[in-house]
Protein backbone atom coordinates (compact mmCIF):
# COMPACT_ATOMS: atom_id res chain seq x y z
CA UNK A 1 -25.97 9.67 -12.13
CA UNK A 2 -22.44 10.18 -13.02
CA UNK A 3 -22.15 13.42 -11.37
CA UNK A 4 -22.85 11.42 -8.24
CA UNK A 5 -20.49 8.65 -9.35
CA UNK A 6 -17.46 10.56 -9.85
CA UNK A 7 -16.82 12.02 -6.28
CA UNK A 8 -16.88 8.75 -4.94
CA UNK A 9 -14.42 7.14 -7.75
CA UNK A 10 -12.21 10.12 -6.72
CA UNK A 11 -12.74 9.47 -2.82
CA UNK A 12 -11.86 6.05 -3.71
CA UNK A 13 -8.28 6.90 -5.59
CA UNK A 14 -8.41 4.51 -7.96
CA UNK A 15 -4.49 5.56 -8.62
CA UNK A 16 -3.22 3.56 -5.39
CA UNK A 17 -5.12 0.21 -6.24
CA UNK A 18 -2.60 -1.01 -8.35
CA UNK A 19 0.23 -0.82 -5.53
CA UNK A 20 -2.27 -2.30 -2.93
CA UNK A 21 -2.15 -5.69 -5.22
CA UNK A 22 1.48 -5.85 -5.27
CA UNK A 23 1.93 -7.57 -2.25
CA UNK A 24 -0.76 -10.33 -3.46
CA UNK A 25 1.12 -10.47 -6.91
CA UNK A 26 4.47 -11.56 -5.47
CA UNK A 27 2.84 -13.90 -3.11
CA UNK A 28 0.44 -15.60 -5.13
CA UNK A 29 3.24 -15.91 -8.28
CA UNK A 30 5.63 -17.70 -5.40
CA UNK A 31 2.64 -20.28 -4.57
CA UNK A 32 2.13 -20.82 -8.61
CA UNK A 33 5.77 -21.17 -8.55
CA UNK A 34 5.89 -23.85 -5.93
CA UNK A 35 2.91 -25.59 -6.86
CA UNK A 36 0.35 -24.46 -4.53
CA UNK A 37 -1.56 -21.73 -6.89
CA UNK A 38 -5.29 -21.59 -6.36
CA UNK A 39 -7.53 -18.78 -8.48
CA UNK A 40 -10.21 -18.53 -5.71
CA UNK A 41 -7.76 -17.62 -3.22
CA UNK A 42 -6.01 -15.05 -5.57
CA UNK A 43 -9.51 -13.73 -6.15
CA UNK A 44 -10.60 -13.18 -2.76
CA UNK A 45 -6.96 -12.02 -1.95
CA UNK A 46 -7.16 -9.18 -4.55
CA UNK A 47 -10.87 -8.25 -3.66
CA UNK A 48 -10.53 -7.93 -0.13
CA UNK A 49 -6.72 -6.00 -0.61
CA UNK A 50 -8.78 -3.42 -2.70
CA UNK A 51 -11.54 -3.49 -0.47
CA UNK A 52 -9.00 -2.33 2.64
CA UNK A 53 -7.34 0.00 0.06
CA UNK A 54 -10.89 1.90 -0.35
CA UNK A 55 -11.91 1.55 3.40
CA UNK A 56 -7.94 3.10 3.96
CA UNK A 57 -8.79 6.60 1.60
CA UNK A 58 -12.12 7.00 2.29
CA UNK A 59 -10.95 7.29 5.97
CA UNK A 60 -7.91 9.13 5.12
CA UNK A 61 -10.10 11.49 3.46
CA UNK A 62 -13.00 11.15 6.65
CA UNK A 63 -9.80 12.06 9.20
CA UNK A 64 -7.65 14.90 7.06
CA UNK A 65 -11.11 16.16 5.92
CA UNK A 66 -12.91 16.87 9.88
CA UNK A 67 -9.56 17.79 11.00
CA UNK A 68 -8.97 20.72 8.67
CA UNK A 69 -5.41 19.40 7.23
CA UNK A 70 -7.33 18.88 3.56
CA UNK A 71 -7.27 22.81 2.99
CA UNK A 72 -7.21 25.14 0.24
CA UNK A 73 -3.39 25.19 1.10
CA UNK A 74 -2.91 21.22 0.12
CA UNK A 75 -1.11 20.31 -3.13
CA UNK A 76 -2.86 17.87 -5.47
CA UNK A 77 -5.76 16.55 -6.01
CA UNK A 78 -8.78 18.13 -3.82
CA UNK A 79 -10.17 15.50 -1.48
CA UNK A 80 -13.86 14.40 -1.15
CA UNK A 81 -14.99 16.17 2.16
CA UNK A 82 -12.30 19.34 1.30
CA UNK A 83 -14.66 19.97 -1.75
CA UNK A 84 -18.40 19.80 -0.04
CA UNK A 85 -18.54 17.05 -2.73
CA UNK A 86 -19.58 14.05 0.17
CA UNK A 87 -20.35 15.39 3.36
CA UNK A 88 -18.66 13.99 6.20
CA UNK A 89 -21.92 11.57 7.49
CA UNK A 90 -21.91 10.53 3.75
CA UNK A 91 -18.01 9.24 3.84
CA UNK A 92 -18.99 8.12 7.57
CA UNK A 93 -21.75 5.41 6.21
CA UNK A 94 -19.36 4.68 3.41
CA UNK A 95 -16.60 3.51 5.74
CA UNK A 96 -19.07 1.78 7.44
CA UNK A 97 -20.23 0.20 4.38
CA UNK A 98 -16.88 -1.15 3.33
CA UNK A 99 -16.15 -2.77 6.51
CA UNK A 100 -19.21 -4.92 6.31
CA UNK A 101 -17.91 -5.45 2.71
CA UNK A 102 -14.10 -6.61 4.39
CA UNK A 103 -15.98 -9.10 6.52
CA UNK A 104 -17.67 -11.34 3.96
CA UNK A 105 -14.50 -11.16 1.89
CA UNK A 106 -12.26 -12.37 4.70
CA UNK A 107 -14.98 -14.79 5.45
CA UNK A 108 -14.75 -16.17 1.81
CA UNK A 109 -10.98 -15.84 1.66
CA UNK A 110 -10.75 -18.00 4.87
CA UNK A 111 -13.28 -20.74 3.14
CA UNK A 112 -11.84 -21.08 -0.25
CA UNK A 113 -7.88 -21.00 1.44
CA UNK A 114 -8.75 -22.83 5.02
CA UNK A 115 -11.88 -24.82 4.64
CA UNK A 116 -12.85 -26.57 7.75
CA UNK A 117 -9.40 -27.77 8.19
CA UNK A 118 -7.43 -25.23 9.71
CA UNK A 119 -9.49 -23.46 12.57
CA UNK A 120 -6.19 -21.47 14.13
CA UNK A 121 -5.30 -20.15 10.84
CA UNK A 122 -8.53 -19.18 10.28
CA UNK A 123 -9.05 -17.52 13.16
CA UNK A 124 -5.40 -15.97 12.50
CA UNK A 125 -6.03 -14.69 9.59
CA UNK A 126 -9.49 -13.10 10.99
CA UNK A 127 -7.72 -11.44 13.38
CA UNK A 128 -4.97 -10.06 10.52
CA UNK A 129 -7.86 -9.06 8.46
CA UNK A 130 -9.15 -7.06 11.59
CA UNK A 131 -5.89 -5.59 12.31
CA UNK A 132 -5.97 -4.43 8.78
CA UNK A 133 -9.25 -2.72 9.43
CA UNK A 134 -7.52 -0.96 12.40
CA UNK A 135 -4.82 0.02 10.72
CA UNK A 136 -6.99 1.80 7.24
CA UNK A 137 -9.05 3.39 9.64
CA UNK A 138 -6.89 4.94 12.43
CA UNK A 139 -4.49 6.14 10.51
CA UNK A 140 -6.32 9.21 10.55
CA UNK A 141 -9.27 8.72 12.06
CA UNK A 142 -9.63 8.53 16.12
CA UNK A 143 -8.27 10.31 19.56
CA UNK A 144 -4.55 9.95 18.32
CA UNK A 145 -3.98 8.51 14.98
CA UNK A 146 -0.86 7.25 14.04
CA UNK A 147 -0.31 9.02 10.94
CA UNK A 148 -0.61 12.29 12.80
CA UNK A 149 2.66 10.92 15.56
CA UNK A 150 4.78 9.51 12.24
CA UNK A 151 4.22 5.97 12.59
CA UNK A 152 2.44 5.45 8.76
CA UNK A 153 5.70 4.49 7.65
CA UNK A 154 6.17 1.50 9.88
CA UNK A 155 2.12 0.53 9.33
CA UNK A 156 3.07 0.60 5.64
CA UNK A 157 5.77 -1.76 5.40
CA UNK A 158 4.12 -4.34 8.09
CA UNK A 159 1.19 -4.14 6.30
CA UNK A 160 1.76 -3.48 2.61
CA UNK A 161 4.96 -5.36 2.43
CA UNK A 162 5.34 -8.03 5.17
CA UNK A 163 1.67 -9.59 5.58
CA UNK A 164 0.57 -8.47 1.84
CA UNK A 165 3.38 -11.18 0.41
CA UNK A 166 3.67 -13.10 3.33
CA UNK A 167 0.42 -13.59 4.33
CA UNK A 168 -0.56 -14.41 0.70
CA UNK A 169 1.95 -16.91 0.29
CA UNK A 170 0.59 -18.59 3.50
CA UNK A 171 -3.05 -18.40 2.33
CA UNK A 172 -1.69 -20.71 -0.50
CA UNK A 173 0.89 -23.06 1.23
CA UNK A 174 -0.12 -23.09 4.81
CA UNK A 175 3.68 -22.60 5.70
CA UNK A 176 5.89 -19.89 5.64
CA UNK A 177 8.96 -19.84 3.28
CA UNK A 178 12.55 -18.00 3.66
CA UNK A 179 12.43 -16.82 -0.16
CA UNK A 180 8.94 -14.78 0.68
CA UNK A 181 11.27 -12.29 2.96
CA UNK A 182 13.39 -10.45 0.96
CA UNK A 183 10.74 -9.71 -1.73
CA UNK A 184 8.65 -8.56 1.19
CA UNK A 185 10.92 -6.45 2.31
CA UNK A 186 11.54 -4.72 -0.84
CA UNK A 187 8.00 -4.57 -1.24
CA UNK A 188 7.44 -2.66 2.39
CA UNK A 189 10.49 -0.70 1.49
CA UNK A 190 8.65 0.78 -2.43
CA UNK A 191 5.40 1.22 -0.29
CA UNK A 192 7.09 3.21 2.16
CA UNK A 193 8.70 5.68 -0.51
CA UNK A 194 5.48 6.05 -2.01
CA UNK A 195 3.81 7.13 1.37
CA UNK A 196 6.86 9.34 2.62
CA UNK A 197 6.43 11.01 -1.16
CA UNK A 198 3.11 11.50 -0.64
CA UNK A 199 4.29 13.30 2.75
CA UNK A 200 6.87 15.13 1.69
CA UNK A 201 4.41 17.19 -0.89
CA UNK A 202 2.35 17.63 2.20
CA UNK A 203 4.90 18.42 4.29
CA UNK A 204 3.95 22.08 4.36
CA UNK A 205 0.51 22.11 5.10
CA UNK A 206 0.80 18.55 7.41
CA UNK A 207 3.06 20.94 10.06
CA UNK A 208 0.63 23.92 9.88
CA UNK A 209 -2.53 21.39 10.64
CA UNK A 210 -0.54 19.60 13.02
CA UNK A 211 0.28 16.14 11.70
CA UNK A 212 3.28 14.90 12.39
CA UNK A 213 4.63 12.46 10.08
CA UNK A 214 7.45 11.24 9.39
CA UNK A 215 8.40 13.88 6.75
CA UNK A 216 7.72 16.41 9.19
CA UNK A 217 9.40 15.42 11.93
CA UNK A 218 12.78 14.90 9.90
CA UNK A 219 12.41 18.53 7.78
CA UNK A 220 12.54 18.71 3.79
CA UNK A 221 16.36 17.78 3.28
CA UNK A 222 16.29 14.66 5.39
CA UNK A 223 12.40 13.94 4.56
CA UNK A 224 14.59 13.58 1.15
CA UNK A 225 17.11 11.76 1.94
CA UNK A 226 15.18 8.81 3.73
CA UNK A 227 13.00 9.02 0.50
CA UNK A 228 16.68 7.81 -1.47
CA UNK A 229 17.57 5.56 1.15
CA UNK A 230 14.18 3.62 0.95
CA UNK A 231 14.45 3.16 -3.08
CA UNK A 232 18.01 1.96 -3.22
CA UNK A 233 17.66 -0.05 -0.05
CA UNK A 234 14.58 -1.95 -2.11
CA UNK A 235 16.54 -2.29 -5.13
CA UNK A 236 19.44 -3.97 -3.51
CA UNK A 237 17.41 -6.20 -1.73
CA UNK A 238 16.06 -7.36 -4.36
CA UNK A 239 19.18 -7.74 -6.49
CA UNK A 240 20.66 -9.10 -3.75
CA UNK A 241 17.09 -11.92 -3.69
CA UNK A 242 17.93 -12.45 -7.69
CA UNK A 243 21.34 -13.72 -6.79
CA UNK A 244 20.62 -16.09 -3.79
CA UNK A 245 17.63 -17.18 -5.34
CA UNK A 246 18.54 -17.73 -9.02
CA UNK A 247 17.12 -20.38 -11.28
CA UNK A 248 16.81 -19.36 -14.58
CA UNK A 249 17.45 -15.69 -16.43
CA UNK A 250 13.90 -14.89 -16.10
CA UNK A 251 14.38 -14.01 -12.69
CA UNK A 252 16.14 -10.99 -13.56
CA UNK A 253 13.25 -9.84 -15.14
CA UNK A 254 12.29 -7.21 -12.55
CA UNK A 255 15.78 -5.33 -13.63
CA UNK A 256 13.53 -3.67 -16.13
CA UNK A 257 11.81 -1.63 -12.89
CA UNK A 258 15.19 -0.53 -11.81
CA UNK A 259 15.33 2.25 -14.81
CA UNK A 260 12.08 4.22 -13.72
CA UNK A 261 12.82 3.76 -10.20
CA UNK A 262 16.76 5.15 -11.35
CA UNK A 263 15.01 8.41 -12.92
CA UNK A 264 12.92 8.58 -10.23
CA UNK A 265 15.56 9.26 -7.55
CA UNK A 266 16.96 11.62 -10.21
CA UNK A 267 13.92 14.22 -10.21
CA UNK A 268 13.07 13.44 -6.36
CA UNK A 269 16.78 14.52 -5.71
CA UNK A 270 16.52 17.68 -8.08
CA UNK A 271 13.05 18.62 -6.87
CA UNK A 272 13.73 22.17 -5.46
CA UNK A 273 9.60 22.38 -3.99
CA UNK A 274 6.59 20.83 -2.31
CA UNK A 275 4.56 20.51 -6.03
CA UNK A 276 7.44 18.84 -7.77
CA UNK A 277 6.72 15.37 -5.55
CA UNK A 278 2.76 15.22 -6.47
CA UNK A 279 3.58 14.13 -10.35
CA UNK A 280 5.81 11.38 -9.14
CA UNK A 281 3.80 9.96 -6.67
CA UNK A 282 1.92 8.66 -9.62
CA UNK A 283 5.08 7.24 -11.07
CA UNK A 284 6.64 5.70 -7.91
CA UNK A 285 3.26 3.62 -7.12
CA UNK A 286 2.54 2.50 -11.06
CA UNK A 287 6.28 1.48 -11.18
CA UNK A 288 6.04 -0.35 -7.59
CA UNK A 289 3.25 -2.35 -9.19
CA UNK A 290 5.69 -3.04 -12.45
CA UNK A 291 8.09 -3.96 -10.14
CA UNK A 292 6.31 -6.45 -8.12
CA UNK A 293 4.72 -8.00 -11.66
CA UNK A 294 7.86 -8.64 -13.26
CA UNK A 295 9.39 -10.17 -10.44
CA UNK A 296 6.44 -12.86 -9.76
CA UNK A 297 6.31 -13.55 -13.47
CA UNK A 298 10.41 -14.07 -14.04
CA UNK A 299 9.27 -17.06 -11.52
CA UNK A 300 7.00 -18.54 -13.31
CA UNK A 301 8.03 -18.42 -16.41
């Protein structure tokens, strides 16, 4: 049983959960903040974020895997279909499987945040939730995904920065506040490093198999400079968010994420090859997901 088990845990990259909550984190500590906290909705919130997470790798690993870019060639860890270990119908039904899975959570999200009450948010967020399927599944997956033209880092930060903390907030309050944005935005920024890191240790085999992302199309010494610019963008944002929005010293809580993220851009910068990224991919997301936890909690504390 657990030999069957663990190809699947590994399809499902159980390392990039913890950044898919972040979003949800910030939001939902903001509501708790403001008085509009509700467990339910946090619940739901965090089960169907996973959920997408799950139906985003297993297609990531469906796509790169039929395609022949997961090779003997790739650095880190050896995907699902690249293995023999789930044959490509098997991850097929799985995807399948996890979408039904998405739709009953965003049907119980939208009860336990909407009710009857609030039919055009509901549908709204239905919509969101389906745009979210979209967006896990075409990324590699289709006639002309959009990871393969370089547009992953723009899906990232909509989706794992500006509706993941917006949208959360919203599921709370029913309105939209101007202190969600900048956290957001630092957010989308994080999640955007971590996916142009990923890239960037791919970069090699992604141009031989024909994927063009971002990485690619801007070549290793600019790949690495965008990497820099995304970090210390995020981290003045959100220094910048600690002044404007200052209430107590708590707030500067999320300071504490600014020293792994500081020796992180140290080793990125000094990383001479491909293989020296894959270890801090690791570190970026786990330290994204410190990040966004410190800052919710130096609000409601």
């Amino acid at each position: 049983m657990l030999e069957k088990i663990k190809p699947w845990l590994s399809a499902f990259r159980l390392r990039t959960l913890p950044l898919s909550v972040s979003g949800i984190i910030i939001g939902s500590c903001f509501a708790h903040y403001n008085g509009y906290f509700n467990g339910m909705i946090m619940t739901f919130a965090i089960l169907l974020t996973i959920s997408l997470q799950i139906l985003s790798n297993l297609a990531n690993d469906y796509g790169d895997g039929i395609r022949g870019t997961d090779n003997d060639d790739r650095i880190g860890p050896e995907r699902a279909i690249q293995s023999g270990a789930i044959s490509p119908e098997e991850m097929f039904d799985a995807i399948k499987m996890n979408i039904l899975v998405v739709i009953v959570l965003t049907v119980g999200l939208i009860f336990v945040s909407f009710g009857s009450k609030y039919f055009l948010y509901a549908l709204l967020f239905f919509v969101l939730s389906g745009l979210s399927v979209f967006a896990a599944i075409n990324y590699t997956v289709g006639s002309s995904p959009y990871g393969y033209r370089g547009l992953g880092d723009l899906f990232v930060f909509v989706f794992f920065g500006v509706l993941s903390v917006v949208g959360s907030y919203f599921l709370y309050t029913k309105h939209i506040d101007h202190h969600v944005v900048l956290p957001a935005i630092a957010l989308g920024l994080l999640s955007m490093g971590v996916l142009n890191l990923n890239n960037m240790r791919d970069i090699d085999t992604d141009k031989a198999a024909g994927k063009e992302t971002l990485a690619v199309k801007l070549g290793k010494m600019n790949a690495k400079r965008y990497h820099i610019v995304l970090i210390v963008l995020a981290m003045l944002i959100s220094f910048v968010f600690s002044i404007l929005y200052y209430s107590r010293i708590y707030n500067f809580l999320f300071f504490i994420a600014y020293i792994p993220l500081s020796i992180h851009l140290i080793k990125v910068y000094k990383a001479d090859n491909p293989k020296a990224f894959d270890p801090q991919l690791k570190v970026l997301a786990l330290t994204t997901f410190l990040f966004s936890l410190l800052l919710g909690i130096g609000y409601i504390l």
